[in-house]
N, C-alpha and C. Protein backbone atom coordinates (compact mmCIF):
# COMPACT_ATOMS: atom_id res chain seq x y z
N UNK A 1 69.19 148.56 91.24
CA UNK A 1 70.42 148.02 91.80
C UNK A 1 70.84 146.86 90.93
N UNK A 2 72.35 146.87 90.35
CA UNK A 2 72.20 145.56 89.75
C UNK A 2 73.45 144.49 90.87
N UNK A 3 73.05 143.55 90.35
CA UNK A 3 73.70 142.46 91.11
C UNK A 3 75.08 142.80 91.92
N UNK A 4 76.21 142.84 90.54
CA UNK A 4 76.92 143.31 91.31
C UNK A 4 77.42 144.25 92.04
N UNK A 5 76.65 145.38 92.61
CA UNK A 5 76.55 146.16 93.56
C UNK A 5 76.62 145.37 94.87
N UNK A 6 75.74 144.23 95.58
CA UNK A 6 75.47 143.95 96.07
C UNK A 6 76.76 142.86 96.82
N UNK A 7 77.53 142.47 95.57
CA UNK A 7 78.54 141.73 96.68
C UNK A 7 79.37 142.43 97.38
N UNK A 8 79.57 143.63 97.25
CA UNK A 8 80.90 144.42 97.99
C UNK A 8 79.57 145.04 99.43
N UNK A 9 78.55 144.51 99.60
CA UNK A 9 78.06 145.16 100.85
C UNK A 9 78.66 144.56 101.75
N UNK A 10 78.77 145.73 103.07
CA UNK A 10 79.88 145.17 104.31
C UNK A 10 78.72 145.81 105.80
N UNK A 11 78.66 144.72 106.28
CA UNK A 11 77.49 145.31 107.30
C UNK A 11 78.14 146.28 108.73
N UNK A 12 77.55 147.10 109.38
CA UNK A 12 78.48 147.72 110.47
C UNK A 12 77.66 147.43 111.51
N UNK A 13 77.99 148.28 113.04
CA UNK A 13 77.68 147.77 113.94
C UNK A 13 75.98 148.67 114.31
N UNK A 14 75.81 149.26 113.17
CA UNK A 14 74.51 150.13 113.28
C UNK A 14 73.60 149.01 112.14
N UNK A 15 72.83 148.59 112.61
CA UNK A 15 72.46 147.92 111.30
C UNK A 15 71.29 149.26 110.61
N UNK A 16 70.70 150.01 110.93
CA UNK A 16 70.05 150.63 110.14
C UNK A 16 71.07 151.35 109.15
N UNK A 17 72.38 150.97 108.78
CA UNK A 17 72.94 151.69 108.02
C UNK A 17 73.85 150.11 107.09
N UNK A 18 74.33 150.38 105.62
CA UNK A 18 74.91 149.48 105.28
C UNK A 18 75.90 150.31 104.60
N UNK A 19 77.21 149.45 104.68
CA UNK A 19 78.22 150.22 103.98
C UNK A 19 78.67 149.55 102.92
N UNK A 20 78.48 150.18 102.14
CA UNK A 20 79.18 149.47 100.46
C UNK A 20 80.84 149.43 99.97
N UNK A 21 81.15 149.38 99.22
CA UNK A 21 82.64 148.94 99.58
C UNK A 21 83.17 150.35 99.44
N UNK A 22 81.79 151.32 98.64
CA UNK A 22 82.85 152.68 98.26
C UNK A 22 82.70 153.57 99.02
N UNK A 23 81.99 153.01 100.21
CA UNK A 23 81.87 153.72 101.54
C UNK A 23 80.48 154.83 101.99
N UNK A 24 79.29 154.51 101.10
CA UNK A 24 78.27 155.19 100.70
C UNK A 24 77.33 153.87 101.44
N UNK A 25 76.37 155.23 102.46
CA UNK A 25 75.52 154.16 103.33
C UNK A 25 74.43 154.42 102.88
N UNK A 26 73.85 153.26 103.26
CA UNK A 26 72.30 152.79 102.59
C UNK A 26 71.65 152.22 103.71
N UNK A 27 70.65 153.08 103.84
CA UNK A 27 69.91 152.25 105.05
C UNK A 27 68.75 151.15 104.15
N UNK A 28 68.41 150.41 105.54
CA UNK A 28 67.50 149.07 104.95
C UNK A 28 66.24 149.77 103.87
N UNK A 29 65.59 151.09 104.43
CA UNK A 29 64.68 151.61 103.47
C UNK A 29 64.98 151.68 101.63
N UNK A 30 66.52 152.47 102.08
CA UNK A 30 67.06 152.82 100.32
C UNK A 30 67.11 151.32 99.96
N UNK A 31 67.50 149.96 100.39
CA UNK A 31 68.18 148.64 99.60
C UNK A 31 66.36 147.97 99.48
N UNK A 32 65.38 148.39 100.20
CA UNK A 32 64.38 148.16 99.73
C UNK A 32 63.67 148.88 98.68
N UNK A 33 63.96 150.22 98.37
CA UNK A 33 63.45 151.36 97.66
C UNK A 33 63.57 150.90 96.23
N UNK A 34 65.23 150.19 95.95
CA UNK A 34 65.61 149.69 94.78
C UNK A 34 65.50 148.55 94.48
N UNK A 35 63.83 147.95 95.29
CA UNK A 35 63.25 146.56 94.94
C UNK A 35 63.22 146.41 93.74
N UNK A 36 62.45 147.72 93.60
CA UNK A 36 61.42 147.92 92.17
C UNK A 36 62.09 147.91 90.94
N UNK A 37 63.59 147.93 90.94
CA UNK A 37 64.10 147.71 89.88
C UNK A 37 65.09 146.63 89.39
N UNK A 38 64.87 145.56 90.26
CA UNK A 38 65.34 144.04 90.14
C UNK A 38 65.21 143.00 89.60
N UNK A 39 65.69 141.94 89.14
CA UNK A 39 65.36 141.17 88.84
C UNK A 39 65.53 139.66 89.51
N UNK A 40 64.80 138.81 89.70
CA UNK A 40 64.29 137.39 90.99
C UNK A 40 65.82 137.79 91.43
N UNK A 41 66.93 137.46 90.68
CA UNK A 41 68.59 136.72 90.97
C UNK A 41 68.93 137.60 91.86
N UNK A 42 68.46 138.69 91.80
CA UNK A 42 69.19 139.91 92.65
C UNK A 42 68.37 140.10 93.74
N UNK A 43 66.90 140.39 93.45
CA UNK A 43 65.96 140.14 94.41
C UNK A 43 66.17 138.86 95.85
N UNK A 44 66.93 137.76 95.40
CA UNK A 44 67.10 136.75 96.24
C UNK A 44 68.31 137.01 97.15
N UNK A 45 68.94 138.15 96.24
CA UNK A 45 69.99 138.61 96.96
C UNK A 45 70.68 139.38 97.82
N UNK A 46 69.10 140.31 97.94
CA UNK A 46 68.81 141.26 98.78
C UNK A 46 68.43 140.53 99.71
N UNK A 47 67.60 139.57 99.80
CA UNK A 47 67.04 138.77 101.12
C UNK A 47 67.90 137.82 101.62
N UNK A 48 68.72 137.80 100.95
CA UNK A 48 70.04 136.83 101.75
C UNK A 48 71.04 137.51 102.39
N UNK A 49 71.15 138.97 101.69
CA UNK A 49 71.62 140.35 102.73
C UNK A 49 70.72 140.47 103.78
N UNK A 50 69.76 140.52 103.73
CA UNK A 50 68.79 141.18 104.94
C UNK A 50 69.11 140.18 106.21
N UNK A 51 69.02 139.03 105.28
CA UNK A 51 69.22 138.05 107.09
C UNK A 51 70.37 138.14 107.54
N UNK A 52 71.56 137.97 106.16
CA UNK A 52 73.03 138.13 107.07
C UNK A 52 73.46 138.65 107.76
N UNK A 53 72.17 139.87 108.23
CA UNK A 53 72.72 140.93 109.27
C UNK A 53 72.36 140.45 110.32
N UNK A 54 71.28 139.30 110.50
CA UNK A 54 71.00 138.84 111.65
C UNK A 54 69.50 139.86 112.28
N UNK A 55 69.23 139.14 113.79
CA UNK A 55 68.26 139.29 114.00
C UNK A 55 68.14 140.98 114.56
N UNK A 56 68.68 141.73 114.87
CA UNK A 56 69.27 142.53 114.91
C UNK A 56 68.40 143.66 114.55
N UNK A 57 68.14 143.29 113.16
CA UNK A 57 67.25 144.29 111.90
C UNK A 57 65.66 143.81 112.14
N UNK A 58 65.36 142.88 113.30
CA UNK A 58 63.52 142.65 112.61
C UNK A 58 63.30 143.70 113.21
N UNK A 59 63.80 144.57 114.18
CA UNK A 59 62.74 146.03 114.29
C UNK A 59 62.05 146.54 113.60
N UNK A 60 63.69 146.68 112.64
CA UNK A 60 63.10 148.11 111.75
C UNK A 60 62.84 147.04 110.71
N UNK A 61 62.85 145.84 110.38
CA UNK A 61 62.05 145.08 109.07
C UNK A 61 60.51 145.00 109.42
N UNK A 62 60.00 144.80 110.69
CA UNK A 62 58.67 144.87 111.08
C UNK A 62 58.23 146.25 110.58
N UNK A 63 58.68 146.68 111.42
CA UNK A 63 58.59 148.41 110.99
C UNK A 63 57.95 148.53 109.69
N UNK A 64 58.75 148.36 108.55
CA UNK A 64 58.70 148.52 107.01
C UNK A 64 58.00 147.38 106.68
N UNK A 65 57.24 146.17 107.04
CA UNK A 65 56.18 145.54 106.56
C UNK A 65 54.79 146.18 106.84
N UNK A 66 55.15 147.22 107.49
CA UNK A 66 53.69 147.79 107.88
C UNK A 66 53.22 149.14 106.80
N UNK A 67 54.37 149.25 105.96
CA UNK A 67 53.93 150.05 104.94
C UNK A 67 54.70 149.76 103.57
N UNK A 68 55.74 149.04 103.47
CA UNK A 68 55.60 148.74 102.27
C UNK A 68 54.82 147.62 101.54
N UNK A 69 55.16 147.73 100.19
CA UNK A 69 54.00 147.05 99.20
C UNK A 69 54.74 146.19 98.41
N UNK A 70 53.78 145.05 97.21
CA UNK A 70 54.72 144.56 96.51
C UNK A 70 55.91 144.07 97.16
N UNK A 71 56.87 143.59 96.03
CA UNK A 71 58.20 142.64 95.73
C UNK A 71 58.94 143.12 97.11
N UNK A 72 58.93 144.73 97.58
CA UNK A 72 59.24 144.71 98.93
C UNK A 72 58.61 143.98 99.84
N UNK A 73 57.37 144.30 99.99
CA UNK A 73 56.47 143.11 101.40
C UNK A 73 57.19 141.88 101.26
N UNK A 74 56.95 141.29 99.96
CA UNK A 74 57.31 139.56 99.87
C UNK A 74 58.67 139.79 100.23
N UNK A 75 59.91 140.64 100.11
CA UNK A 75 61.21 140.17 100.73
C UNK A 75 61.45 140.26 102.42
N UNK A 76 60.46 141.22 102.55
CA UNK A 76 60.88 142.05 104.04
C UNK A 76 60.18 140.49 105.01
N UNK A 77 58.98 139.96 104.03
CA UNK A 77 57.82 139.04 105.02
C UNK A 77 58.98 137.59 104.54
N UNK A 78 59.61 137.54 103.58
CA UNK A 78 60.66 136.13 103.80
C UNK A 78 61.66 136.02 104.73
N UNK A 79 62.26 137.15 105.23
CA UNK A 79 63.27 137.62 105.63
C UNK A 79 62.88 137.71 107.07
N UNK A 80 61.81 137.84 107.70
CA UNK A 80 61.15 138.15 109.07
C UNK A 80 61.43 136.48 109.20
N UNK A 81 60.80 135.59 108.27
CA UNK A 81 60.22 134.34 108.24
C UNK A 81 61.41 133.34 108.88
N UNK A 82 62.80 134.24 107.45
CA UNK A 82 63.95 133.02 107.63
C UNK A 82 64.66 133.27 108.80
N UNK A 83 64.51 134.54 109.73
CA UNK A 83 65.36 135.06 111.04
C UNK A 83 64.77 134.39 112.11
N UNK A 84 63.63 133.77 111.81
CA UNK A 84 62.63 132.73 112.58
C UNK A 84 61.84 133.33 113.91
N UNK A 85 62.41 132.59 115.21
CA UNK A 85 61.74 132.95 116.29
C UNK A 85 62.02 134.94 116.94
N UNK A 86 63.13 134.90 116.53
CA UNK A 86 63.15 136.64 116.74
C UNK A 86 62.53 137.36 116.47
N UNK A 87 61.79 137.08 115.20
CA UNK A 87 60.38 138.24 114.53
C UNK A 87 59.01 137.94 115.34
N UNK A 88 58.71 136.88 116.16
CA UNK A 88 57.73 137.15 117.26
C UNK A 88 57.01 138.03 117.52
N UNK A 89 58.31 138.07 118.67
CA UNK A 89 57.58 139.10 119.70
C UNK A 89 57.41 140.14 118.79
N UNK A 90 58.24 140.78 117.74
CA UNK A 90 57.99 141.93 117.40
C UNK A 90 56.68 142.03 116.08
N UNK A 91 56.53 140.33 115.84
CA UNK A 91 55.23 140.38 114.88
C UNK A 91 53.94 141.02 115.70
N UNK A 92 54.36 140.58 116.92
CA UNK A 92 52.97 140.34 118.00
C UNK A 92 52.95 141.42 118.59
N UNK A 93 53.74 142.16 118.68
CA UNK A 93 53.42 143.57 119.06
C UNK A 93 52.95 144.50 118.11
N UNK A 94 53.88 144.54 117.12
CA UNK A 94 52.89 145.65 115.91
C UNK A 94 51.57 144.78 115.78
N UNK A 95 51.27 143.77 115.85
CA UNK A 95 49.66 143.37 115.44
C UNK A 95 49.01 143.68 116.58
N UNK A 96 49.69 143.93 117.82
CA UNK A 96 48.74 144.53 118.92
C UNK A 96 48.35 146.29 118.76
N UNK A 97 49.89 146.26 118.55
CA UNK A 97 49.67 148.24 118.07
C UNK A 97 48.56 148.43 116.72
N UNK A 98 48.79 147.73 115.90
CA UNK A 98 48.18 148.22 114.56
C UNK A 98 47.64 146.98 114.05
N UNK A 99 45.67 147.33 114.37
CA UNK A 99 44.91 145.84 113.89
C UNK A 99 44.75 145.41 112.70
N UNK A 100 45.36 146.73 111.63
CA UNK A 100 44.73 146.45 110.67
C UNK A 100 46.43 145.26 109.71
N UNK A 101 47.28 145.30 110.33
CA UNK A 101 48.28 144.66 110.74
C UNK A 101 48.43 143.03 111.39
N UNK A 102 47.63 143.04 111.92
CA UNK A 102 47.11 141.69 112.57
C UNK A 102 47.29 140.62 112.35
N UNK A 103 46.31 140.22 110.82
CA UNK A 103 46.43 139.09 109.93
C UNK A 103 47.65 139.15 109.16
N UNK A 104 48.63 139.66 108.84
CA UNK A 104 49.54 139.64 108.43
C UNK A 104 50.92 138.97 109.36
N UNK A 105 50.80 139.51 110.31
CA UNK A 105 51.47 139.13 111.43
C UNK A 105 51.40 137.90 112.11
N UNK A 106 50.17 137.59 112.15
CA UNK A 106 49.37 136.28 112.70
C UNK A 106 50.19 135.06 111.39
N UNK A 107 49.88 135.80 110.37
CA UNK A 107 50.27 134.42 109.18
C UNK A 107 51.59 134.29 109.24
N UNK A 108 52.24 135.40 109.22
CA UNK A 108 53.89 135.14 109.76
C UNK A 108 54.54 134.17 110.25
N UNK A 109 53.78 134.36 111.84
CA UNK A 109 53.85 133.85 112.94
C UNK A 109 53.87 132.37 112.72
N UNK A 110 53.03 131.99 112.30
CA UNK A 110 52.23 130.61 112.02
C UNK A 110 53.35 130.11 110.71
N UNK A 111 54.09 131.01 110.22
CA UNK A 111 54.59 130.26 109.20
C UNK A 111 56.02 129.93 109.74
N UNK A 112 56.14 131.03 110.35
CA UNK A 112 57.80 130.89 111.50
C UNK A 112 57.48 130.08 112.13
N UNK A 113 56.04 129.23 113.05
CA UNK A 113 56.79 128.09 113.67
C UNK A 113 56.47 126.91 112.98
N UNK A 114 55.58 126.80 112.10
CA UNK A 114 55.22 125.83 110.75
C UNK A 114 56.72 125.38 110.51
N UNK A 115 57.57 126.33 110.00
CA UNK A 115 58.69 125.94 109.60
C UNK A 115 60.00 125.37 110.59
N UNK A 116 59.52 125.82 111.84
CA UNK A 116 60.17 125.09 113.29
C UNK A 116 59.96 123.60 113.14
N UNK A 117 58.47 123.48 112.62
CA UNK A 117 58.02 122.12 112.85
C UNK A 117 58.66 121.03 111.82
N UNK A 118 58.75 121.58 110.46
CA UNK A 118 59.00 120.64 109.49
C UNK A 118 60.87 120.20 109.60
């Protein structure tokens, strides 16, 4: 994905779907899929999309920390982080559903209200 792709994204009222200006939807999976071919500037720019949609998306962003890897994890786990207290409950449930999930969730957690605190 290069950069400017990314400014004409227009969010709708489905968030598992994003609409681009040329009217071609991308769900949160595909705008993560094309981590792997980014660079930081754009990378930062995907995670400043992810939150602008609001809290809305930590479902399905929890969801996709439980199996993706790499430069994806680190955006999907900043992006849980910067939506703050909304990724909770839903950290704390997938770490109840899935233990091996746990510590990941737990550090989250701890960093979402770490950052309440400062």
């Amino acid at each position: 994905m290069k950069s400017g792709k990314l400014k004409n994204l227009v969010y709708n009222d489905n968030v598992n779907k994003i609409s681009n200006g040329d009217k071609n939807m991308h769900s949160i999976n595909d705008i993560l899929n094309e981590l792997d071919h980014v660079d930081n500037t754009t990378k930062n720019k995907v995670e400043n999309e992810l939150v602008s949609i609001g809290t809305s998306v930590v479902p399905q962003l929890v969801n996709q920390l439980q199996v993706v890897r790499g430069i994806k994890r680190g955006v999907v786990a900043m992006t849980l982080i910067r939506l703050g207290d909304a990724s909770v409950e839903y950290l704390e449930k997938a770490a109840a559903d899935n233990k091996d999930f746990k510590w990941v969730a737990e550090y989250l957690i701890r960093e979402i209200k770490g950052s309440k605190a400062a």
